[in-house]
PDB file of N, CA and C in Angstrom:
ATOM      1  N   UNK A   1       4.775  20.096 -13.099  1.00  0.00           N
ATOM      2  CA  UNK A   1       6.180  19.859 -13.378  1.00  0.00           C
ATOM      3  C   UNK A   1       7.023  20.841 -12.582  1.00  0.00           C
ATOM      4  N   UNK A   2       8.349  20.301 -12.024  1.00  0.00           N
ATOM      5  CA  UNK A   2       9.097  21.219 -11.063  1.00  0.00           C
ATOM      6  C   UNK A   2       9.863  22.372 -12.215  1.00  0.00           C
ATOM      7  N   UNK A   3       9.866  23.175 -11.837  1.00  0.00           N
ATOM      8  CA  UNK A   3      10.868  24.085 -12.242  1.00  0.00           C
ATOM      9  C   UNK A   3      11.924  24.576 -11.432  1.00  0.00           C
ATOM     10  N   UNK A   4      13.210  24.800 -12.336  1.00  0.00           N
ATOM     11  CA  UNK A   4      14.226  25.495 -11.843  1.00  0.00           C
ATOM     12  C   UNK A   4      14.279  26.970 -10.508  1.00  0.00           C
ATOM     13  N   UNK A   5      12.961  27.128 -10.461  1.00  0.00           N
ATOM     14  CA  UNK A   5      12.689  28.374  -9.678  1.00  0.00           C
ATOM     15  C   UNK A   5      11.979  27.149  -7.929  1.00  0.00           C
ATOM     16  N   UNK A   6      11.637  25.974  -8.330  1.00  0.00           N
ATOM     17  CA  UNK A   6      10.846  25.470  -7.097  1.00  0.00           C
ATOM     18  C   UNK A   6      11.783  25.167  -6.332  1.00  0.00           C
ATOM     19  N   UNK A   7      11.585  24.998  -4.917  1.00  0.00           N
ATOM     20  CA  UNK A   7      12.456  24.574  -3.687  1.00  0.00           C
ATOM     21  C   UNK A   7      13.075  23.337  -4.263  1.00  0.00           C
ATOM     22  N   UNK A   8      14.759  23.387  -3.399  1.00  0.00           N
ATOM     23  CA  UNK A   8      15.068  21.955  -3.807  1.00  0.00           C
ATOM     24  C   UNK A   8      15.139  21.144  -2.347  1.00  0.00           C
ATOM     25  N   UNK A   9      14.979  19.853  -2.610  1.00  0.00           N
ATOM     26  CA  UNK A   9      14.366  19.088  -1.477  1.00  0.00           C
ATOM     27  C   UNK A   9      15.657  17.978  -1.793  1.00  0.00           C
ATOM     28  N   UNK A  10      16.931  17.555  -0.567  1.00  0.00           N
ATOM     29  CA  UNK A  10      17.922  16.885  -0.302  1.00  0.00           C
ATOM     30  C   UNK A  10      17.228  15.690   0.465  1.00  0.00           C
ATOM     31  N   UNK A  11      17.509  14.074  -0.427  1.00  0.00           N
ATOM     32  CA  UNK A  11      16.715  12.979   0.190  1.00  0.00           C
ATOM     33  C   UNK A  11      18.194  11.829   0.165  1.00  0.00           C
ATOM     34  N   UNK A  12      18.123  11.056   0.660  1.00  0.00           N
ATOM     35  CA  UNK A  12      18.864   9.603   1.490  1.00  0.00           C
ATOM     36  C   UNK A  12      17.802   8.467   0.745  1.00  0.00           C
ATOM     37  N   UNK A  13      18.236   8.205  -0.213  1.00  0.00           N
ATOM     38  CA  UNK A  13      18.232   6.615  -0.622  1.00  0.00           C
ATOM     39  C   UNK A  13      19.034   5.634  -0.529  1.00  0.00           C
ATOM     40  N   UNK A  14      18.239   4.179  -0.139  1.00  0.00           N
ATOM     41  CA  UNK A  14      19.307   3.562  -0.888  1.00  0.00           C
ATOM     42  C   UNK A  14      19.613   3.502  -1.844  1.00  0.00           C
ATOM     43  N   UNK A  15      21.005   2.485  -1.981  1.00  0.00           N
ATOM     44  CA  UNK A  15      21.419   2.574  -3.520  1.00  0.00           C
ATOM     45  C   UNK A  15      20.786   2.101  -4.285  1.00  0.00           C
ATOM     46  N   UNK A  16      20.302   0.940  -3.782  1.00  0.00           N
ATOM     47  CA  UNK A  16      19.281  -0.320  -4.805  1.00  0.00           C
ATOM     48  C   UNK A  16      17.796   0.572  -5.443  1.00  0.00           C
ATOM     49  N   UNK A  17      17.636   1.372  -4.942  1.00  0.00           N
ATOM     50  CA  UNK A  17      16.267   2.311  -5.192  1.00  0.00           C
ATOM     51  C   UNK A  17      16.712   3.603  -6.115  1.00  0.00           C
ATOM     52  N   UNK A  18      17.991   4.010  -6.142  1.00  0.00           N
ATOM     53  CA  UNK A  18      18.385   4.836  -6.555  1.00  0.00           C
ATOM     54  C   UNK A  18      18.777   4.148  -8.146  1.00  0.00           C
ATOM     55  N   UNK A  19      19.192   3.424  -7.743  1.00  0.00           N
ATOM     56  CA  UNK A  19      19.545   2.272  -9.523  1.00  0.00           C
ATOM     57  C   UNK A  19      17.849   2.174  -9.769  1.00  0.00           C
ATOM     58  N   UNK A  20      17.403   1.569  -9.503  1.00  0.00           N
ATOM     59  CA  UNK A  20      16.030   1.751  -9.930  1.00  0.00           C
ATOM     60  C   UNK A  20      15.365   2.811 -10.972  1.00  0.00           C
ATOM     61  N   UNK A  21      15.551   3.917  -9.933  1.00  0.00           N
ATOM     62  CA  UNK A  21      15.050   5.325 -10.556  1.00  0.00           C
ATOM     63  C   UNK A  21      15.782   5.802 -11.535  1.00  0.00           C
ATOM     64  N   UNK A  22      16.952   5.218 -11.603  1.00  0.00           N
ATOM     65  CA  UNK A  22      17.851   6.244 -12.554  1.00  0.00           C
ATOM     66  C   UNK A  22      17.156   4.957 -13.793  1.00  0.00           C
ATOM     67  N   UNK A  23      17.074   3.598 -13.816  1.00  0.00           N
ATOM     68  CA  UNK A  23      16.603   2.795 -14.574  1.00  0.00           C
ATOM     69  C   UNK A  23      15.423   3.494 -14.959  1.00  0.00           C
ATOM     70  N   UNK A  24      14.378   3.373 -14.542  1.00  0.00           N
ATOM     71  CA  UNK A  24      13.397   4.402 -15.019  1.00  0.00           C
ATOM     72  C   UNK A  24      13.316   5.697 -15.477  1.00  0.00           C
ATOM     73  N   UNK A  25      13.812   6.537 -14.931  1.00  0.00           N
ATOM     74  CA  UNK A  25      14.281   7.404 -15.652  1.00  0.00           C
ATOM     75  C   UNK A  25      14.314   7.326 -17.120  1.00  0.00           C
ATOM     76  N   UNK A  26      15.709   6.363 -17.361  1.00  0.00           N
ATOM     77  CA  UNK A  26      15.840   6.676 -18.840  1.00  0.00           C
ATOM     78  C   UNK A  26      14.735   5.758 -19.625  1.00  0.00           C
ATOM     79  N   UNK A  27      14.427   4.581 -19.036  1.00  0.00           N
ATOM     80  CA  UNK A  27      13.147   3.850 -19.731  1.00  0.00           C
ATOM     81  C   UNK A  27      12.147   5.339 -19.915  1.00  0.00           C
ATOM     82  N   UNK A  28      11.790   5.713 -19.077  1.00  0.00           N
ATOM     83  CA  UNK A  28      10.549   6.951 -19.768  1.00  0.00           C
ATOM     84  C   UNK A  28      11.373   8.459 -20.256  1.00  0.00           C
ATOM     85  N   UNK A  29      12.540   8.330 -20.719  1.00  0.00           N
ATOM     86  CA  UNK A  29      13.104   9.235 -21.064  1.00  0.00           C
ATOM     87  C   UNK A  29      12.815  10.641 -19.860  1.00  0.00           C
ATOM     88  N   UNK A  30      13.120  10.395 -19.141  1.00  0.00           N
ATOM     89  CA  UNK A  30      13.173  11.511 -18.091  1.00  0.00           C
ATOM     90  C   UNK A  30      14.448  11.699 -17.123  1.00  0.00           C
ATOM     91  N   UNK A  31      14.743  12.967 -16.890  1.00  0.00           N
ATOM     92  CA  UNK A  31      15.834  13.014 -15.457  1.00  0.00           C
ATOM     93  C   UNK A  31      15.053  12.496 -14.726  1.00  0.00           C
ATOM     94  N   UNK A  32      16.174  12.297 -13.629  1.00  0.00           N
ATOM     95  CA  UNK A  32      16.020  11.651 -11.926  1.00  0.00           C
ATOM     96  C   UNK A  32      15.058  12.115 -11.225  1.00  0.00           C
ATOM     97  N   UNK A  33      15.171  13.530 -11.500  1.00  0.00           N
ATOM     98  CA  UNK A  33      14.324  14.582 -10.639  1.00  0.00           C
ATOM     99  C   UNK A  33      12.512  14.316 -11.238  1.00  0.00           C
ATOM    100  N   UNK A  34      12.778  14.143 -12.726  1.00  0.00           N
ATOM    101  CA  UNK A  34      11.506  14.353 -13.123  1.00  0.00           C
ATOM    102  C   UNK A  34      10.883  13.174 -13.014  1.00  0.00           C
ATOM    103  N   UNK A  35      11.427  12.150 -12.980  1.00  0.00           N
ATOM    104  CA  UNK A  35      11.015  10.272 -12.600  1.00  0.00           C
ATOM    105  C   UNK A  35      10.569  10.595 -10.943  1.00  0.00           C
ATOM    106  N   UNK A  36      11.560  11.206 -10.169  1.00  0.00           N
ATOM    107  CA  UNK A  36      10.783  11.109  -8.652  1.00  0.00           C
ATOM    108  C   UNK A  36       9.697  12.206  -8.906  1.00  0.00           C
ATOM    109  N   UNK A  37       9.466  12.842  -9.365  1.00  0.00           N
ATOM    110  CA  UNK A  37       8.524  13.948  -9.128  1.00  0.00           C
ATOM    111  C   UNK A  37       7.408  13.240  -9.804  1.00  0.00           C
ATOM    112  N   UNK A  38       6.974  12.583 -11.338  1.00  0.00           N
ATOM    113  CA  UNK A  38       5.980  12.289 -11.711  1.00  0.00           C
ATOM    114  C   UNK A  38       5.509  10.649 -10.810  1.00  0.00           C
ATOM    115  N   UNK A  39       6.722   9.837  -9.822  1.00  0.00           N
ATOM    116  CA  UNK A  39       6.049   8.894  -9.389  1.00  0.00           C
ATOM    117  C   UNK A  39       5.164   9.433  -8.012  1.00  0.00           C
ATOM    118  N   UNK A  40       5.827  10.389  -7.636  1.00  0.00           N
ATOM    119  CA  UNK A  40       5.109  11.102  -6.222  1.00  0.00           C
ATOM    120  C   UNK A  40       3.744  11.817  -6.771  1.00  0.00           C
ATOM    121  N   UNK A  41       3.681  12.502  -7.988  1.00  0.00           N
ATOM    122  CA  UNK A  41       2.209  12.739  -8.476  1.00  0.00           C
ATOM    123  C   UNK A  41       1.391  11.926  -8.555  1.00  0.00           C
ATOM    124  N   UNK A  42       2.048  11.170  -9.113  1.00  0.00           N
ATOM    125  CA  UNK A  42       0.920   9.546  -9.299  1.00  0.00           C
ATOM    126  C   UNK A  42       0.665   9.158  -7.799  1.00  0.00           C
ATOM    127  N   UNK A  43       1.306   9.255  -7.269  1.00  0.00           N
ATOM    128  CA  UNK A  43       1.003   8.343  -5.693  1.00  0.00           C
ATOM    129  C   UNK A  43      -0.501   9.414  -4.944  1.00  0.00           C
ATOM    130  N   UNK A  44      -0.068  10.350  -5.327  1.00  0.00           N
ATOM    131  CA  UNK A  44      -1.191  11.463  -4.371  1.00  0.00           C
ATOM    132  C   UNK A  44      -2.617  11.370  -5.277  1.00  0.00           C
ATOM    133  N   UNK A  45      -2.198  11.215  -6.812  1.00  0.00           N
ATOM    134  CA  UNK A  45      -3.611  11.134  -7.500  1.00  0.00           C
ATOM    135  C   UNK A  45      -4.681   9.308  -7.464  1.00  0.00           C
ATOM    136  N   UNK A  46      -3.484   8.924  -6.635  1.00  0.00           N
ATOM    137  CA  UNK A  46      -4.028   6.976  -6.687  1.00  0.00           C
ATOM    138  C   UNK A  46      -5.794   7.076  -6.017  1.00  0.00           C
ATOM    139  N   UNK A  47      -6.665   6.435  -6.385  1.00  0.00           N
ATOM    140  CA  UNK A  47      -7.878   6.652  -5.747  1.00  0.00           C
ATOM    141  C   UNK A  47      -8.534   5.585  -5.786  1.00  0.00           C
ATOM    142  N   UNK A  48      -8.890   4.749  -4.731  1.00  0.00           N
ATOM    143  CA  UNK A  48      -8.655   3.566  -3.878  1.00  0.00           C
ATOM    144  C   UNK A  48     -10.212   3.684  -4.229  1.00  0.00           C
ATOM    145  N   UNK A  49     -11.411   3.857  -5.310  1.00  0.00           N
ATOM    146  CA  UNK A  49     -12.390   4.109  -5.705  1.00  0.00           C
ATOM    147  C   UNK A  49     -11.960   3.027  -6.946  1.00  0.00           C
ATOM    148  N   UNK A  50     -11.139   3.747  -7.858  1.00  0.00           N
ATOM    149  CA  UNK A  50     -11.250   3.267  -9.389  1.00  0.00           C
ATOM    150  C   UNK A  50     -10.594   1.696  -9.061  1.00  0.00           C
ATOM    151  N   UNK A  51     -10.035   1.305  -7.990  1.00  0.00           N
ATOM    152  CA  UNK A  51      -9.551  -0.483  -8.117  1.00  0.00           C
ATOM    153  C   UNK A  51     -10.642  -1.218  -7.277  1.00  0.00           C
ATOM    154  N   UNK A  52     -10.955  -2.342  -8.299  1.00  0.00           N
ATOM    155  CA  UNK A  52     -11.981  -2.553  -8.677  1.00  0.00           C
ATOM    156  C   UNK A  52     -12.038  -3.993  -7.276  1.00  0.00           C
ATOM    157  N   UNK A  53     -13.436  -3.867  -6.976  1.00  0.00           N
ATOM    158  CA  UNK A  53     -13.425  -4.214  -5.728  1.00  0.00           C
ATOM    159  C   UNK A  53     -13.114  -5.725  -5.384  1.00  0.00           C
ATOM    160  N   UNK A  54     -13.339  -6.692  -6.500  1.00  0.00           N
ATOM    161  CA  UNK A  54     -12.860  -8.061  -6.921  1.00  0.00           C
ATOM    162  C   UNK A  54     -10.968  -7.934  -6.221  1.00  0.00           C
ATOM    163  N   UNK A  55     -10.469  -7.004  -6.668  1.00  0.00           N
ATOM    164  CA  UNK A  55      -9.282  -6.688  -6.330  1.00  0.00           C
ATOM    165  C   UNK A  55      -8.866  -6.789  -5.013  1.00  0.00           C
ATOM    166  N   UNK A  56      -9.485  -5.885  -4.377  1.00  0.00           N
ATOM    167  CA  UNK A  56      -9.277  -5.753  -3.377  1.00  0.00           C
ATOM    168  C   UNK A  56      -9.706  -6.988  -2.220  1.00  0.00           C
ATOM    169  N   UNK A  57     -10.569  -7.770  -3.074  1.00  0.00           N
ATOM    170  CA  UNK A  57     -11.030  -9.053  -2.046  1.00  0.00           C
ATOM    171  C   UNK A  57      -9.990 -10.318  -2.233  1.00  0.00           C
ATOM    172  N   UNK A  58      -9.824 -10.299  -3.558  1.00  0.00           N
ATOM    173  CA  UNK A  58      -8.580 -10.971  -3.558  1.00  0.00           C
ATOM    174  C   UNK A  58      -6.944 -10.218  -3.238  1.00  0.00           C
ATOM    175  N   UNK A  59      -6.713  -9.772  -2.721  1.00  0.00           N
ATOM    176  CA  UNK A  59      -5.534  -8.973  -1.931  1.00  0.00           C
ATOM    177  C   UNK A  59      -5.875  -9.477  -0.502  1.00  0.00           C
ATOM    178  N   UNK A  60      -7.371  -9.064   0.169  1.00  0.00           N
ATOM    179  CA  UNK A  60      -7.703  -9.388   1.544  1.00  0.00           C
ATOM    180  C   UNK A  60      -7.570 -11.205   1.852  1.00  0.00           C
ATOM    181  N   UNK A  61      -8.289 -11.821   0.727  1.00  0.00           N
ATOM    182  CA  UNK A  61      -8.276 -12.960   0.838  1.00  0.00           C
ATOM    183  C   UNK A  61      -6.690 -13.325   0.957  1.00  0.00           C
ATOM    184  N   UNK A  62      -6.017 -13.293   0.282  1.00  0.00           N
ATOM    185  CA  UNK A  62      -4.458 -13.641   0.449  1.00  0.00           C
ATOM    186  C   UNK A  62      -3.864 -13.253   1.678  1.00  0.00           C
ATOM    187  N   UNK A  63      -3.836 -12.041   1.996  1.00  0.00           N
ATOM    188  CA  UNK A  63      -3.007 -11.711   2.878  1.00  0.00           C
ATOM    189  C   UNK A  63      -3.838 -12.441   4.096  1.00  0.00           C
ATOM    190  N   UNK A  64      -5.268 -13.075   4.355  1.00  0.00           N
ATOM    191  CA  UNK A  64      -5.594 -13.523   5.567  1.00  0.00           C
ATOM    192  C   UNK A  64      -5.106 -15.170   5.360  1.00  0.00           C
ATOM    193  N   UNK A  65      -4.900 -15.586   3.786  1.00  0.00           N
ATOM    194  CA  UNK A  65      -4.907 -17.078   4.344  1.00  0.00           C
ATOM    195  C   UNK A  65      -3.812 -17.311   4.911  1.00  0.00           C
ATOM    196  N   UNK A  66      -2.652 -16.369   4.294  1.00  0.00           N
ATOM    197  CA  UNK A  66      -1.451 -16.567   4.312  1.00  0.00           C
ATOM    198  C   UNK A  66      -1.097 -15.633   6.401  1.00  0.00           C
ATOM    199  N   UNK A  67      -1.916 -15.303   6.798  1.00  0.00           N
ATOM    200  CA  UNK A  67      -1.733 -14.522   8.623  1.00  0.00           C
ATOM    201  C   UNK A  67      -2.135 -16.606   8.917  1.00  0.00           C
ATOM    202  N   UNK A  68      -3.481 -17.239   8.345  1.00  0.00           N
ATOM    203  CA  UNK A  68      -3.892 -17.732   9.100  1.00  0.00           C
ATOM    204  C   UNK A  68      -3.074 -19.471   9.052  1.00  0.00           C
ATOM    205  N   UNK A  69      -1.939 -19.164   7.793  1.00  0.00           N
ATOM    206  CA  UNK A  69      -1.534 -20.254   7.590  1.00  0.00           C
ATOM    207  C   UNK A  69      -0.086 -19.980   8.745  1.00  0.00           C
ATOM    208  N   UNK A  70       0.320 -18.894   8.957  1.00  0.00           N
ATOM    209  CA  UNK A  70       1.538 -18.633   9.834  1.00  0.00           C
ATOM    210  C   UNK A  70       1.021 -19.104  11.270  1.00  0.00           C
ATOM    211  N   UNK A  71      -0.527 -18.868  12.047  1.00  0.00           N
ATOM    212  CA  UNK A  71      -0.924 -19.290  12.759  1.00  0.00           C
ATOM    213  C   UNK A  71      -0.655 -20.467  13.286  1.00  0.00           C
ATOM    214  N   UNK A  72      -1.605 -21.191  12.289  1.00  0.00           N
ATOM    215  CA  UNK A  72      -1.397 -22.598  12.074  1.00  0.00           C
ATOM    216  C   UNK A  72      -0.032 -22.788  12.273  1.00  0.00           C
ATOM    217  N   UNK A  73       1.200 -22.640  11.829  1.00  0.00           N
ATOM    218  CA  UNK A  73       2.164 -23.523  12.170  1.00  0.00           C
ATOM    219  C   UNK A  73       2.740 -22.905  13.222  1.00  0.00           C
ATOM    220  N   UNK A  74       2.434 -21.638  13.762  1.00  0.00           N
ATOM    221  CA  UNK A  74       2.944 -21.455  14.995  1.00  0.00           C
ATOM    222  C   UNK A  74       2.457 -22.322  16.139  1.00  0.00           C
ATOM    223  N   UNK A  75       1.502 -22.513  15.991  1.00  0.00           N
ATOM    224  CA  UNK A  75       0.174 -23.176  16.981  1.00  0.00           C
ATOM    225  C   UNK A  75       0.872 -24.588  17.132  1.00  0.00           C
ATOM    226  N   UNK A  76       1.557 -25.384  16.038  1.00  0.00           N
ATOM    227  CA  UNK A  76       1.946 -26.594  15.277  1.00  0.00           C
ATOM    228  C   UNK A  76       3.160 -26.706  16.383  1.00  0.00           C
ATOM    229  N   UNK A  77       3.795 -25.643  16.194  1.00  0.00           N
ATOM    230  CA  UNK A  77       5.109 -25.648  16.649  1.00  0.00           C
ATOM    231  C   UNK A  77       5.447 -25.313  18.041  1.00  0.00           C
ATOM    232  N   UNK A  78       4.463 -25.311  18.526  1.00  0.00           N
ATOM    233  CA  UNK A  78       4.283 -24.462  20.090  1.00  0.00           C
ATOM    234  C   UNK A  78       5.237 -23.304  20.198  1.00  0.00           C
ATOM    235  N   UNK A  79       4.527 -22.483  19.135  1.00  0.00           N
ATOM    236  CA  UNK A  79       5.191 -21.110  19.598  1.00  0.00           C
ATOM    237  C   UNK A  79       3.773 -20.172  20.183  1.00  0.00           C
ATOM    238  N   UNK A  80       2.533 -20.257  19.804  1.00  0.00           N
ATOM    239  CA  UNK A  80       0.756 -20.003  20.074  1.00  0.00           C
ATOM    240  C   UNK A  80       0.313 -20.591  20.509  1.00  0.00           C
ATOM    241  N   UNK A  81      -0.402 -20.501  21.554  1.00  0.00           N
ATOM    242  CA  UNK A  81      -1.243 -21.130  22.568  1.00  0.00           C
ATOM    243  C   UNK A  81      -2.853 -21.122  21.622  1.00  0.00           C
ATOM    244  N   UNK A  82      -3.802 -21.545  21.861  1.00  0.00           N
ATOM    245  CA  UNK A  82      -5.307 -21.445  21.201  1.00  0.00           C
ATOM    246  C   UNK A  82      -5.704 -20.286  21.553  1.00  0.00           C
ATOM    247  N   UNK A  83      -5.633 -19.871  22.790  1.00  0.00           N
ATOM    248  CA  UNK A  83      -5.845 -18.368  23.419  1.00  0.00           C
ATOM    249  C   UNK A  83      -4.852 -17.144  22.505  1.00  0.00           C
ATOM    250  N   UNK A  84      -3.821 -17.121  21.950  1.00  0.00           N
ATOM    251  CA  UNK A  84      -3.300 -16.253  21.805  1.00  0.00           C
ATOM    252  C   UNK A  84      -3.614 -16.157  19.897  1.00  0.00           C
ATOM    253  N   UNK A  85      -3.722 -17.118  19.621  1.00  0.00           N
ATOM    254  CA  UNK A  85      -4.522 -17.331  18.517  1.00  0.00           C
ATOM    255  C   UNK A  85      -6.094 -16.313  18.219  1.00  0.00           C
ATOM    256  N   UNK A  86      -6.748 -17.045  19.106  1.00  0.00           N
ATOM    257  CA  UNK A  86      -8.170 -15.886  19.371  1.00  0.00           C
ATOM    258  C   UNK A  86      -8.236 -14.622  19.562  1.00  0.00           C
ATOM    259  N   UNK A  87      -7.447 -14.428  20.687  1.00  0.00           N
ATOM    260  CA  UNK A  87      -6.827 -13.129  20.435  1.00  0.00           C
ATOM    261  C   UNK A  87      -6.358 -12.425  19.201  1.00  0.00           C
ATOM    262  N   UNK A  88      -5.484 -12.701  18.286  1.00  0.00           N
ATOM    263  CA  UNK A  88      -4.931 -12.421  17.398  1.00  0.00           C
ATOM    264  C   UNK A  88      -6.071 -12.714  16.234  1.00  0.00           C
ATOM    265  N   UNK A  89      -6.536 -13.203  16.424  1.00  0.00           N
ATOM    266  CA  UNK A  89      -8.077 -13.237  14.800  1.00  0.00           C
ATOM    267  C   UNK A  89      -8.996 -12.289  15.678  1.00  0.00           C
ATOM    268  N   UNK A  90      -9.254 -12.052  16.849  1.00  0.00           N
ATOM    269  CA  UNK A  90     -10.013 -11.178  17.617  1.00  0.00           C
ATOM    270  C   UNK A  90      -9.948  -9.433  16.968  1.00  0.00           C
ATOM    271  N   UNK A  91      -8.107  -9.201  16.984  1.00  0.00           N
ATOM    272  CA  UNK A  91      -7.958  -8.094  16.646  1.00  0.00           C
ATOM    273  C   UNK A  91      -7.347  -7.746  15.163  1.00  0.00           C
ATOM    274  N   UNK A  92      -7.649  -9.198  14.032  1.00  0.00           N
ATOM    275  CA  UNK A  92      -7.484  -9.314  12.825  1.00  0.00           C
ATOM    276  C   UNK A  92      -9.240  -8.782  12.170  1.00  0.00           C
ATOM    277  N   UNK A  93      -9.688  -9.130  13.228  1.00  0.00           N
ATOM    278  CA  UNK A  93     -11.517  -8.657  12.392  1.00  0.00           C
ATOM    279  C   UNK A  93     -11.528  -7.580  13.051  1.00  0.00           C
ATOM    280  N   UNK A  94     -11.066  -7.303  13.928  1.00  0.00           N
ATOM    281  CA  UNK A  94     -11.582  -5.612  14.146  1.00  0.00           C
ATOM    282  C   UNK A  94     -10.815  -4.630  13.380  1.00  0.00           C
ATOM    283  N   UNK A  95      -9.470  -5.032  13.284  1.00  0.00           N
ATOM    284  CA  UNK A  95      -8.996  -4.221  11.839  1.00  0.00           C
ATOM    285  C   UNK A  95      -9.189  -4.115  10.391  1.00  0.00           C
ATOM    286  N   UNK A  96     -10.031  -5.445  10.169  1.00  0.00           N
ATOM    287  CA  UNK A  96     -10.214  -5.712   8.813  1.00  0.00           C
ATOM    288  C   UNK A  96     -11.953  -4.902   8.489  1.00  0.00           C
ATOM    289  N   UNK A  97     -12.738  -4.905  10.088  1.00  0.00           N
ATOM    290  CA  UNK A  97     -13.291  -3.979   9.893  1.00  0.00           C
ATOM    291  C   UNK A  97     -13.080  -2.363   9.560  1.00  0.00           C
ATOM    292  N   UNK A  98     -12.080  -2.052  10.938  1.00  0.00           N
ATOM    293  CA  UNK A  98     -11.568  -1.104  10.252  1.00  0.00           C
ATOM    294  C   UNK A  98     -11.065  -0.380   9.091  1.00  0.00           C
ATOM    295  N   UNK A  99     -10.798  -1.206   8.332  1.00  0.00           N
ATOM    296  CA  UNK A  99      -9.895  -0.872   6.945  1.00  0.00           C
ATOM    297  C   UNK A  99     -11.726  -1.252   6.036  1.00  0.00           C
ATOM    298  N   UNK A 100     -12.667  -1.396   6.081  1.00  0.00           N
ATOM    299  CA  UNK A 100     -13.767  -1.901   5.377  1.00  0.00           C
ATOM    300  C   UNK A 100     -14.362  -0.650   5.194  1.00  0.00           C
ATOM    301  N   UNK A 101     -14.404   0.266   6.821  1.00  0.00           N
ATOM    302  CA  UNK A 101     -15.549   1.399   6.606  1.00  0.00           C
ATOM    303  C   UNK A 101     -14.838   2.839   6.379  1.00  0.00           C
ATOM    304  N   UNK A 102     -12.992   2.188   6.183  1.00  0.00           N
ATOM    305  CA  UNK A 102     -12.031   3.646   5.627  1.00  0.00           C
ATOM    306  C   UNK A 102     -12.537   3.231   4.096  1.00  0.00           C
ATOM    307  N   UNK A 103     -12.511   2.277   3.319  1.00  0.00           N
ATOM    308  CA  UNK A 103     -12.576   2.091   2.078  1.00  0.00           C
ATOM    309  C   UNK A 103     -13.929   2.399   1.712  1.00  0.00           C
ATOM    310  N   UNK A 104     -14.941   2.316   2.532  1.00  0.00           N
ATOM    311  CA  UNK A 104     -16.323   2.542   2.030  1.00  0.00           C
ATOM    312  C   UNK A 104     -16.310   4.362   2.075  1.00  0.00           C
ATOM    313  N   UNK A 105     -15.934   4.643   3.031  1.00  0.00           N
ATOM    314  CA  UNK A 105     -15.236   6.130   3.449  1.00  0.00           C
ATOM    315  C   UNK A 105     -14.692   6.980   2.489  1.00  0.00           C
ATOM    316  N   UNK A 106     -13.512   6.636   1.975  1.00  0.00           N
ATOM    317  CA  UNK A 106     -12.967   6.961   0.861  1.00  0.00           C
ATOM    318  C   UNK A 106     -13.698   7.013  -0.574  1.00  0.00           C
ATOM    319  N   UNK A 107     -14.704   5.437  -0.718  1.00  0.00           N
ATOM    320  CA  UNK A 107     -15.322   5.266  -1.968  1.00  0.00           C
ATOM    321  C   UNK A 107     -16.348   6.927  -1.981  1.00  0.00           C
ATOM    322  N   UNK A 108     -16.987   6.937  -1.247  1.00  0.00           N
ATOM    323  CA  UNK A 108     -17.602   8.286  -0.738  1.00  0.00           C
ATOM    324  C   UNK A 108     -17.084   9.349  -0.860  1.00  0.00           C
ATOM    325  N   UNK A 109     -15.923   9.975  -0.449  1.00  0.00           N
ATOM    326  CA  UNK A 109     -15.326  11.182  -0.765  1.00  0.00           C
ATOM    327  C   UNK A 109     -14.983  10.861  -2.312  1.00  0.00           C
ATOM    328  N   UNK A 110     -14.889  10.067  -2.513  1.00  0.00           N
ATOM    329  CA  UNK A 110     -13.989  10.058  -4.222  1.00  0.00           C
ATOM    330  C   UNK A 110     -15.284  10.573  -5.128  1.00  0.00           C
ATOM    331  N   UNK A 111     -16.324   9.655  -4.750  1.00  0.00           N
ATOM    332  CA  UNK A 111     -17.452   9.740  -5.411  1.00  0.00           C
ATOM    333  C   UNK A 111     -18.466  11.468  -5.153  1.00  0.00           C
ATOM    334  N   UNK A 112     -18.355  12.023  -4.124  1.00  0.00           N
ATOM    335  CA  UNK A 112     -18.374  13.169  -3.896  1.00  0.00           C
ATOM    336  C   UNK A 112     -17.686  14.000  -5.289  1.00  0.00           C
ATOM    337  N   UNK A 113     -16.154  13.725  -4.704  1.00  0.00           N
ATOM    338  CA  UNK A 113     -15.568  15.218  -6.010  1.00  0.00           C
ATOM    339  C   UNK A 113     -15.675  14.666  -7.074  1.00  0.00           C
ATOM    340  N   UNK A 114     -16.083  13.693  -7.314  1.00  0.00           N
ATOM    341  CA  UNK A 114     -15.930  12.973  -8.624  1.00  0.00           C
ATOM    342  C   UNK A 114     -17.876  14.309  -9.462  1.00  0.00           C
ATOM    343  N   UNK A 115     -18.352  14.318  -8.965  1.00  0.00           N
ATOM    344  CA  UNK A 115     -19.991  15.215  -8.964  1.00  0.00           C
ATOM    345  C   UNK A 115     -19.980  16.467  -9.454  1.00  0.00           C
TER     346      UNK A 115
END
């Protein structure tokens, strides 16, 4: 918890985010300060271990049908060639690898300090 003695830190919101927080705020009975400070704790303690991996396949599954349904109607619409298509699922699996062996990565360090 911040105290009156910790650095103070001057931030630029928007307004729509700022109504937000002050909304929350009083929903969890807290100042402004103490609503941004306990959502930024939570964000650093999030551990991409405890969500459960069903989760995460359905998140992947969505977000690809929905890349491969934009495809499709680009392709439809002649805005994508078949080539630029391949390309673009070319460097959709090498990132989706990528993001596979950070998460296996992570499951590992979590599971480490978790010991």
């Amino acid at each position: 918890m911040a105290t009156r003695t910790d650095p103070s830190f001057k931030a630029r919101l928007p307004g729509d985010l700022r109504a937000r927080i002050d909304t929350a705020a009083k929903e969890n009975g807290r100042s402004v300060n103490a609503e941004i400070v306990a959502r930024l704790e939570k964000s650093f303690s999030m551990d991409v271990s405890d969500v459960p991996l069903n989760v995460i396949v359905e998140i992947g599954s969505s977000f690809t049908a929905g890349i491969f349904k934009q495809m499709r109607d680009e392709m439809i619409h002649g805005n994508m060639s078949p080539d630029q298509i391949r390309e673009t699922i070319a460097k959709l699996a090498d990132r989706s690898a990528e993001m596979h062996d950070a998460i296996l990565k992570e499951k590992e360090v979590s599971r480490t300090k978790k010991k």
